[in-house]
Protein backbone atom coordinates (compact mmCIF):
# COMPACT_ATOMS: atom_id res chain seq x y z
CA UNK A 1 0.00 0.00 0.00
CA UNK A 2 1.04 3.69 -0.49
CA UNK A 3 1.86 6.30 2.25
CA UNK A 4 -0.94 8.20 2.40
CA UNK A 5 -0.87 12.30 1.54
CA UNK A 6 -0.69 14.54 5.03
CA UNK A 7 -2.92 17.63 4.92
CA UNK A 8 -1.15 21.26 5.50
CA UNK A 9 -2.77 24.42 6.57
CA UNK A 10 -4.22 26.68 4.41
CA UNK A 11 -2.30 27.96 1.78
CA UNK A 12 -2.12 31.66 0.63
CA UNK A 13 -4.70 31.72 -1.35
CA UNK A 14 -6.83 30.92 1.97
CA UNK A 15 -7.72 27.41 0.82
CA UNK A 16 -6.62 23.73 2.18
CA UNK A 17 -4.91 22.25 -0.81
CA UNK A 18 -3.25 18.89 -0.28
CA UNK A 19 0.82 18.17 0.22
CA UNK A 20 1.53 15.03 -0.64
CA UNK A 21 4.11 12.97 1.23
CA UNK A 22 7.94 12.78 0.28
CA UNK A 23 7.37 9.41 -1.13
CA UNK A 24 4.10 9.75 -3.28
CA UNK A 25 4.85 10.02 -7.10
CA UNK A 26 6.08 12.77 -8.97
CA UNK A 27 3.69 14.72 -10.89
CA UNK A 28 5.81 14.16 -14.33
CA UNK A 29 2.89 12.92 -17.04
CA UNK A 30 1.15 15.94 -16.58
CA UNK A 31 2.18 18.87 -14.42
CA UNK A 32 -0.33 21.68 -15.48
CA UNK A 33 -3.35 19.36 -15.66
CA UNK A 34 -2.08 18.75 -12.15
CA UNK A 35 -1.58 22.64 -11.71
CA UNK A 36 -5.03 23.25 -12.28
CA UNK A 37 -6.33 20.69 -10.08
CA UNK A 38 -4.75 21.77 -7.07
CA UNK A 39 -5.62 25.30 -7.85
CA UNK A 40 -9.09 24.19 -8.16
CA UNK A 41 -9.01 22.41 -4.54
CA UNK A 42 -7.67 25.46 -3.26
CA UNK A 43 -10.74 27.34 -4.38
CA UNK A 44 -12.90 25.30 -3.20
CA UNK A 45 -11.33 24.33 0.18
CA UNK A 46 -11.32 28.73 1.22
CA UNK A 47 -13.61 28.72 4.03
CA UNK A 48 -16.05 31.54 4.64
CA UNK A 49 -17.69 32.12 0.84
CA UNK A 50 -19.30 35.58 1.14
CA UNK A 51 -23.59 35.50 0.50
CA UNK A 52 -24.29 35.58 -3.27
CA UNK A 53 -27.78 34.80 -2.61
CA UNK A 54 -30.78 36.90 -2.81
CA UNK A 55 -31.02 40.34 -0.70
CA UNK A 56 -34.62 41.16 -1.78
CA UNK A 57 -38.02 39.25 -2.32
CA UNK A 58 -41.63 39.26 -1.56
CA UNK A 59 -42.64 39.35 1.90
CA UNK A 60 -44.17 36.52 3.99
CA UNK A 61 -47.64 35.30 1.56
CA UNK A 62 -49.55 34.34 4.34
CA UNK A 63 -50.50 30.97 6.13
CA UNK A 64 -49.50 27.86 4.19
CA UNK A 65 -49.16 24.14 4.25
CA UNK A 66 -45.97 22.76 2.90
CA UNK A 67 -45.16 18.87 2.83
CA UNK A 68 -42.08 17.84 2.55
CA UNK A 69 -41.47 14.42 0.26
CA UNK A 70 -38.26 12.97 1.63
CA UNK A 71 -37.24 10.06 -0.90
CA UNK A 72 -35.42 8.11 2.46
CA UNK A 73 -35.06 9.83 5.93
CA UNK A 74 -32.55 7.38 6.71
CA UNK A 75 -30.38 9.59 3.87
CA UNK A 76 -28.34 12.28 5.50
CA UNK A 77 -29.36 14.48 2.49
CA UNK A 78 -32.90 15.20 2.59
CA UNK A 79 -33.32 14.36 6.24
CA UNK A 80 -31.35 16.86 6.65
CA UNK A 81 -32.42 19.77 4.16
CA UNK A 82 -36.05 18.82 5.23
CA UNK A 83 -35.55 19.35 9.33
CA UNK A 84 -34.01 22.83 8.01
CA UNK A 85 -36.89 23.74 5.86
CA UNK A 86 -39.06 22.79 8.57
CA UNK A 87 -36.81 25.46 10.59
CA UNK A 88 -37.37 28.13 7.91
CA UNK A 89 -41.25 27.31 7.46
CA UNK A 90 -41.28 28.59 11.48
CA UNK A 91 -39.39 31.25 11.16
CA UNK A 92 -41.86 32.56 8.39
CA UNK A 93 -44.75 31.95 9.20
CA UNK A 94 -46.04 28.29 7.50
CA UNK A 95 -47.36 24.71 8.98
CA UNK A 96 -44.82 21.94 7.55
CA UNK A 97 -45.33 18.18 7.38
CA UNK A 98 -42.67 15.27 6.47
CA UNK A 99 -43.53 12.25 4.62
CA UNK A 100 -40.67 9.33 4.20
CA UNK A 101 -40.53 7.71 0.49
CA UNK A 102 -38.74 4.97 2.41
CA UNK A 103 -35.93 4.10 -0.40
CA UNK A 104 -37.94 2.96 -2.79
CA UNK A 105 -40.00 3.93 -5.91
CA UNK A 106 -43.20 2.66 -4.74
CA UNK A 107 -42.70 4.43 -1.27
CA UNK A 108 -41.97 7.93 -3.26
CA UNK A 109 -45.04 7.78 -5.32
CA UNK A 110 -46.90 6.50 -1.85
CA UNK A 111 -45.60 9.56 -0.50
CA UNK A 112 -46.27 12.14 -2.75
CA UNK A 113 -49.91 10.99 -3.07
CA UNK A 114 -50.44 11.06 0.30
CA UNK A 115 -49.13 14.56 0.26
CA UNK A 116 -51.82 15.44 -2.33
CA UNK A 117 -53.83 14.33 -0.31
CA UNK A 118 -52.96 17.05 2.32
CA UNK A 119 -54.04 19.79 0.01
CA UNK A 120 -50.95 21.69 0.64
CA UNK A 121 -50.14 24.64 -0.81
CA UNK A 122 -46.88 23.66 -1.77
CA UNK A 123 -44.73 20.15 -1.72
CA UNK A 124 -41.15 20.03 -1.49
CA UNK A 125 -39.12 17.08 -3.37
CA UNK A 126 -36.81 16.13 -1.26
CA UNK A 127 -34.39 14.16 -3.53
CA UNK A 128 -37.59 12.77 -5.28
CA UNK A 129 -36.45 12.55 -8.97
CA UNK A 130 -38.72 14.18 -10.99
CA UNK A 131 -38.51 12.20 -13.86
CA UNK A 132 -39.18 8.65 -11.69
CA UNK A 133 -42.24 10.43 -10.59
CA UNK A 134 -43.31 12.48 -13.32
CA UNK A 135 -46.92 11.43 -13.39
CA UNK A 136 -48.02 12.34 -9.77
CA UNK A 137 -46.03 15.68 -9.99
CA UNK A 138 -47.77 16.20 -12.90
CA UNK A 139 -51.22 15.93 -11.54
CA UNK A 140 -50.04 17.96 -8.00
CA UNK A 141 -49.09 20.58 -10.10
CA UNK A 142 -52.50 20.50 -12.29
CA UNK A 143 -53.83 21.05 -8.80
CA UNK A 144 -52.68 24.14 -8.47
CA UNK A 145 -50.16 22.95 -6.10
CA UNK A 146 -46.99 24.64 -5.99
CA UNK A 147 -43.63 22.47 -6.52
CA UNK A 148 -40.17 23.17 -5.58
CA UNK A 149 -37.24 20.73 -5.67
CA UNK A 150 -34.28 19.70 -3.57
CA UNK A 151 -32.09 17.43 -5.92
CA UNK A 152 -34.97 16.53 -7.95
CA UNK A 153 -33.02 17.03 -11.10
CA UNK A 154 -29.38 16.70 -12.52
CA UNK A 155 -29.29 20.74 -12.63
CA UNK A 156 -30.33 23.40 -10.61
CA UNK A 157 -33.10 25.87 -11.53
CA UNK A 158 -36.67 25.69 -13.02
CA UNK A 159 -37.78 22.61 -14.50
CA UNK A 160 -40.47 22.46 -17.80
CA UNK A 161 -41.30 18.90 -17.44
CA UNK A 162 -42.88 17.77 -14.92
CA UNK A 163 -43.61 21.67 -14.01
CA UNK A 164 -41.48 22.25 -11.10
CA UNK A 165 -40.92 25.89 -9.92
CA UNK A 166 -36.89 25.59 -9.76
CA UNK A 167 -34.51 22.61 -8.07
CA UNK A 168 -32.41 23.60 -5.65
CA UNK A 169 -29.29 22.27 -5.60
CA UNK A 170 -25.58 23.00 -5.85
CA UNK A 171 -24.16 22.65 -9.57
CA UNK A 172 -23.69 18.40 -9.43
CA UNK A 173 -21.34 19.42 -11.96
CA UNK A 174 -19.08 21.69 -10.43
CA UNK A 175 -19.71 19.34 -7.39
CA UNK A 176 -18.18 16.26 -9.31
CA UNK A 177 -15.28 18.44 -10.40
CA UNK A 178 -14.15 19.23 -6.68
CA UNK A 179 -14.12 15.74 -5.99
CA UNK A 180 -12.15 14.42 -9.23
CA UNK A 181 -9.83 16.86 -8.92
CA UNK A 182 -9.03 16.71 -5.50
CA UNK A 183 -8.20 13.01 -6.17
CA UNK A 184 -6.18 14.14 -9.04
CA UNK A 185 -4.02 17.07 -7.08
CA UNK A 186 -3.80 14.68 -4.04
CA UNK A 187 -2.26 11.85 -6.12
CA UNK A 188 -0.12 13.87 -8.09
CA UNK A 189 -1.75 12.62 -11.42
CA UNK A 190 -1.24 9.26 -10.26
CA UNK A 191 -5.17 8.13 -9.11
CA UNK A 192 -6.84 4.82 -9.87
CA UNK A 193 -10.56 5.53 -8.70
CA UNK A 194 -13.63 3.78 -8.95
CA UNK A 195 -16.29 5.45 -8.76
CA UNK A 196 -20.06 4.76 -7.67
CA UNK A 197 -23.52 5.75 -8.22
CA UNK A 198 -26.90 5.26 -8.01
CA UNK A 199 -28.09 5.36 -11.92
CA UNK A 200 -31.99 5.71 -10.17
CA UNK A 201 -31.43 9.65 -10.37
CA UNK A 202 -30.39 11.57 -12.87
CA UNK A 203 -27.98 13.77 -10.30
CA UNK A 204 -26.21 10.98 -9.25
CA UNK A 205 -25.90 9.98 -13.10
CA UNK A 206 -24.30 13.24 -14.34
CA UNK A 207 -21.66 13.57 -11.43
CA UNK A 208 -20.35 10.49 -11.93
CA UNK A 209 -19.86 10.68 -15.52
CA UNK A 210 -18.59 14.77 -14.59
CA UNK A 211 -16.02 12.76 -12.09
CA UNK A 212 -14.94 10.43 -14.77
CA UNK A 213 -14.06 12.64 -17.52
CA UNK A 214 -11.94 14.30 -15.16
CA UNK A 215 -10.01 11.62 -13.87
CA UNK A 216 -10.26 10.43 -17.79
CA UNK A 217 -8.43 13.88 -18.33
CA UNK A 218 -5.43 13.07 -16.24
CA UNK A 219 -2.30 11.28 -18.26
CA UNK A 220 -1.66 9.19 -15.03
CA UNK A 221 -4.89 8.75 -13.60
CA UNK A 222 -7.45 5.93 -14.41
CA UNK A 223 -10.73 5.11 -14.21
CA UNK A 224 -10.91 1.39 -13.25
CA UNK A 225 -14.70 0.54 -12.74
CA UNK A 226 -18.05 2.56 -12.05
CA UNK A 227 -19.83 0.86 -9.45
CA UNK A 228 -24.09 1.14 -10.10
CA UNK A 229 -25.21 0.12 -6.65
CA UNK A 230 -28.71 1.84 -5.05
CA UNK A 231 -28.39 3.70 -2.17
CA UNK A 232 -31.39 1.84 -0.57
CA UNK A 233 -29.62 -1.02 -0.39
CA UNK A 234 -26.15 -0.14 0.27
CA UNK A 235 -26.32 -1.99 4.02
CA UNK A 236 -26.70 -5.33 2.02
CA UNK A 237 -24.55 -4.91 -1.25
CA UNK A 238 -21.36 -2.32 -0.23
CA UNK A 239 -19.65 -4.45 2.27
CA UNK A 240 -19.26 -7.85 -0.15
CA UNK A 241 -18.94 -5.33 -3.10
CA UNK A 242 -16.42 -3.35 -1.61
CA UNK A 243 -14.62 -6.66 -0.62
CA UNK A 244 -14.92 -8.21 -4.12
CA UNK A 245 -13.08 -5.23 -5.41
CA UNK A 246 -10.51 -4.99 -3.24
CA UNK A 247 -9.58 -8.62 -4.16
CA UNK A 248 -9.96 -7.33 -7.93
CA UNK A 249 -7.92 -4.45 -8.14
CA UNK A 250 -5.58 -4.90 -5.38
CA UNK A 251 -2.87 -1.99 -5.13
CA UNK A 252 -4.29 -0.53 -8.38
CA UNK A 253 -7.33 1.01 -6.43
CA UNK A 254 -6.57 3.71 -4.87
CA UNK A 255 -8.75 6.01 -4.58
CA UNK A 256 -12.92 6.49 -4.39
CA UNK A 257 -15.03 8.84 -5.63
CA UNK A 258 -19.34 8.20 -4.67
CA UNK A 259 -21.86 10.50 -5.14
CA UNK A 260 -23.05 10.29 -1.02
CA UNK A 261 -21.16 9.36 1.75
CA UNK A 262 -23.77 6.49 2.46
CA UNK A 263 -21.29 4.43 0.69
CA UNK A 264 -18.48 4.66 2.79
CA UNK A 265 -20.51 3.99 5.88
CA UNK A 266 -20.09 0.59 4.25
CA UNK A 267 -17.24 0.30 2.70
CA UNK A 268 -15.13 1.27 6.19
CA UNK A 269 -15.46 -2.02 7.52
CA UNK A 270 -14.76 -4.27 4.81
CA UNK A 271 -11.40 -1.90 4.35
CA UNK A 272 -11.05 -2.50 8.30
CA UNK A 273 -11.46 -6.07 7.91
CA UNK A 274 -9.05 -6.44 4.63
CA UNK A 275 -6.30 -4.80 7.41
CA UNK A 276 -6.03 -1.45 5.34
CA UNK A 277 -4.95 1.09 7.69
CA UNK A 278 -7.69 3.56 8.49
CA UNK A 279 -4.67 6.61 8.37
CA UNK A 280 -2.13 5.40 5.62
CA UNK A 281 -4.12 2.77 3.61
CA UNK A 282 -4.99 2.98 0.27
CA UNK A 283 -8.69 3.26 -1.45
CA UNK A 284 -8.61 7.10 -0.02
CA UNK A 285 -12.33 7.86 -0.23
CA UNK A 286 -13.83 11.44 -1.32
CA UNK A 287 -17.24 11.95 -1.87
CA UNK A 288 -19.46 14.25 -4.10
CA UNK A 289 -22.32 14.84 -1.14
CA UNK A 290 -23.68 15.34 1.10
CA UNK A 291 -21.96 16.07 3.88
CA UNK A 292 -23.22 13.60 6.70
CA UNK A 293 -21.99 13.59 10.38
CA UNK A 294 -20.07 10.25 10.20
CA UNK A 295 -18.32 11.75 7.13
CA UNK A 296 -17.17 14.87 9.15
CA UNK A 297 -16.05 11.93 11.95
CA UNK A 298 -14.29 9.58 9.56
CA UNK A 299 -12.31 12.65 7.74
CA UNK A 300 -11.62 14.43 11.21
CA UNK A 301 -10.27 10.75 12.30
CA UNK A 302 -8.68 10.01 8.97
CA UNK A 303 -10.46 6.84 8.74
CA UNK A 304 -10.85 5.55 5.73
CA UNK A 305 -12.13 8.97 4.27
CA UNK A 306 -10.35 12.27 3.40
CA UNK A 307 -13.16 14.44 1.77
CA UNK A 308 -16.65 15.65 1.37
CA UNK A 309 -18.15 17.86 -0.81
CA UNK A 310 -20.84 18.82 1.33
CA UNK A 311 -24.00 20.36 0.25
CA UNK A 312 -25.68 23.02 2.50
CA UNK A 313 -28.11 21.15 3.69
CA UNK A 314 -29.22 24.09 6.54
CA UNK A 315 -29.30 26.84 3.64
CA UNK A 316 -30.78 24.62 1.27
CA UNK A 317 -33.83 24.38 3.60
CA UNK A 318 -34.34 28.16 3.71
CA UNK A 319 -33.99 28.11 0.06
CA UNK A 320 -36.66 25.79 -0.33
CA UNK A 321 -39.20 27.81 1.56
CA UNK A 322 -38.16 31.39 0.26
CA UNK A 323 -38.34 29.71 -3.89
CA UNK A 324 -41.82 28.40 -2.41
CA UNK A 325 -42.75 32.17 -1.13
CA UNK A 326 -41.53 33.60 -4.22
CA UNK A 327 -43.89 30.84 -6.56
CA UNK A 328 -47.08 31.77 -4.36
CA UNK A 329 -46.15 35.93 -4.73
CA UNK A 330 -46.14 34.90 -8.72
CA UNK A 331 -42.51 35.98 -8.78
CA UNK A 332 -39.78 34.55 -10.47
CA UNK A 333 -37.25 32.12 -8.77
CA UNK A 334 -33.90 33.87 -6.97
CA UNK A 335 -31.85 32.04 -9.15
CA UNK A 336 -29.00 31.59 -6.62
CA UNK A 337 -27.06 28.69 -7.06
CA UNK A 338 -24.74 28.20 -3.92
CA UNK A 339 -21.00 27.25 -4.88
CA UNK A 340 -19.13 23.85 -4.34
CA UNK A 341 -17.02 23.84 -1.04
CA UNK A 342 -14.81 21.09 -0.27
CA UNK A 343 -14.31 19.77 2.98
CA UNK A 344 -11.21 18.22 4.06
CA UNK A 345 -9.17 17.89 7.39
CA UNK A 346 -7.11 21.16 6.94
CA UNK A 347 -10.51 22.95 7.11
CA UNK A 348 -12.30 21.17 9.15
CA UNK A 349 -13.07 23.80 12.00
CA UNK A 350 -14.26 26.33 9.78
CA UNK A 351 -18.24 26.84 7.88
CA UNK A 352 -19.87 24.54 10.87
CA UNK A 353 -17.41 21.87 10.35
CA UNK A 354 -16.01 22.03 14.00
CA UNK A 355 -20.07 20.35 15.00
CA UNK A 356 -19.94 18.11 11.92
CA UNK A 357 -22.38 19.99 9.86
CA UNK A 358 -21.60 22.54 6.72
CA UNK A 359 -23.41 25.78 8.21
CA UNK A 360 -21.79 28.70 5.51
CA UNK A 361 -20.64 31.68 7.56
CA UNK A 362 -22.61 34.37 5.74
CA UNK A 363 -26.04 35.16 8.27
CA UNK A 364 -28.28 33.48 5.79
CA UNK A 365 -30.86 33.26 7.99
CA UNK A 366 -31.10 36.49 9.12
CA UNK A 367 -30.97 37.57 5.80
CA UNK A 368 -34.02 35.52 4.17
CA UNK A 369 -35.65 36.86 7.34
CA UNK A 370 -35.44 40.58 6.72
CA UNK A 371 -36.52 39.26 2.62
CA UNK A 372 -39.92 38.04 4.44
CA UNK A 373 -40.59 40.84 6.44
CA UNK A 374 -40.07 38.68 9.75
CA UNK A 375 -36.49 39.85 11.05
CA UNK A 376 -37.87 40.17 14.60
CA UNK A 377 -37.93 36.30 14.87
């Protein structure tokens, strides 16, 4: 196995890039593809983004019912953006329900007619594809009922088809790209990553393939599999999986890119059990969302994990609910797309990292407050 990368402080440029080790390969097939990667990292390792959101808006619209269509509360994700949308639909003024879609198709579509069956004013999809469950959006929406998304499509903003108000989401592309190219600058152009996915959404679909063509990019790097394995079943099929490919691919593999951090919940203990060293083994593990608490715990350990692009779930939430006020004042969505931030263990204790959570350091709350008129909460 190789000697695993150690992390410096941030560099000048205020980010965490990575410093390799004196014994990890040169970067000499492709120094400026290399260049770039690390200067990417360092972008999106700078802690404290300033707000690029929205400053204005319609005021609160009233009393409304919002349910919130979770596609599987046991998924860090939208567990978590829907407690924090819940938390915004407080703070302005609006009754809030969760349903659970349970992992599975049928328990979506279960879910989402049961929240028609609310009468809500407006649903939330909380990592509900739209496309899986066009039909029922479809006739929610021809009910009048007003539809925002939480990665409910592979890009952010309004979607035509099924008529959904806008998605919010980070840019799964840019998203993808912070995690390829952190494997690439921590490697030194030397990665062989397998990547996996869960081909049942669209968003998981397009950052894996964004992941690959960057690794694809590198002279040195390689792509050795892409591993299609649902995220509702990842308690039964990641642990022999992960083993089967460690027997496969041996010293080759040695790095991981998924689109959650589900999968390494399960993958850690088959790596245990192979005897690869939590701190200076090799798969080193990076994933493209969302963020969860044992991620923050394995990368803060170093245990078998040494990134997370993590989405902001807390923001998110807000967004959700001032997109939703925005639909019912017939105005157009804010169009803010938040940026990709890295999280690694030289930046750890910065943007809400220190309790495990990404919480951005730029007052967004009290911001979409004074937007809705309610800044006395």
């Amino acid at each position: 196995m190789f000697v695993l990368a150690v992390f410096a402080a941030a560099c000048g440029g205020g980010g965490a890039a990575p410093e390799t080790s004196s014994t990890a390969a040169p970067a000499a097939v492709d120094d400026a593809y290399v260049r770039d990667a690390k200067a990417f990292v360092d972008t999106v390792t700078t802690p404290g983004t300033p707000w690029t959101g929205p400053t204005t808006g319609p005021t609160a619209q009233g009393k409304k019912l919002i349910v919130y269509v979770s596609s599987d509360q046991r998924n860090g994700g939208p567990q978590g953006a829907g407690d924090r949308a819940q938390e915004a639909a407080g703070a302005i003024g609006w009754d809030f329900r969760i349903l659970d879609g349970q992992g599975s198709v049928q328990g979506r579509t279960s879910a989402l007619n049961q929240a028609i069956a609310l009468k809500p004013d407006g649903i939330i999809l909380g990592n509900v594809d739209t496309l899986e469950q066009s039909p029922v959006i479809q006739r929610a929406a021809g009910l009048g009922i007003k539809i925002v998304g939480w990665h409910a499509a592979a890009a952010p903003g309004p979607i035509a088809s099924p008529p959904v108000f806008t998605n919010v989401s980070t840019d799964p592309r840019e998203v993808a790209k912070a995690a390829a190219y952190y494997a690439v600058a921590d490697s030194n152009g030397t990665a062989g990553v397998i990547l996996f996915k869960d081909s049942i959404t669209t968003i998981s679909t397009l950052k894996t393939d964004t992941s690959a063509e960057i690794i694809r990019g590198c002279k040195g790097c390689k792509v050795l599999a892409i591993e299609d394995t649902p995220m509702g079943d990842l308690a039964n099929r990641m642990p022999g999986l992960a083993t089967s490919l460690l027997t496969r691919h041996r010293d080759a593999w040695t790095y991981s890119i998924a689109v959650n951090d589900l999968y390494f919940d399960f993958s850690a203990p088959s790596l245990q059990a192979a005897g690869v060293d939590p701190a200076t083994g090799r798969p080193r593990q990076i994933s493209s969302g969302d963020g969860s608490v044992t991620a923050f715990q394995r990368i803060r350990q170093r245990r078998y994990q040494i990134g997370t692009v993590a989405e902001p779930l807390r923001l998110q939430g807000w967004m959700c609910i001032d997109e939703l006020n925005r639909a019912f004042a017939a105005q157009p969505p804010s169009g803010f797309v938040p940026p990709p931030h890295l999280f690694i263990a030289a930046n750890l204790d910065r943007d809400g990292g220190k309790d495990n959570v990404y919480e951005p350091e730029n007052g967004y709350k009290d911001i979409y407050r004074k937007i809705w008129g309610k800044s006395g909460n």
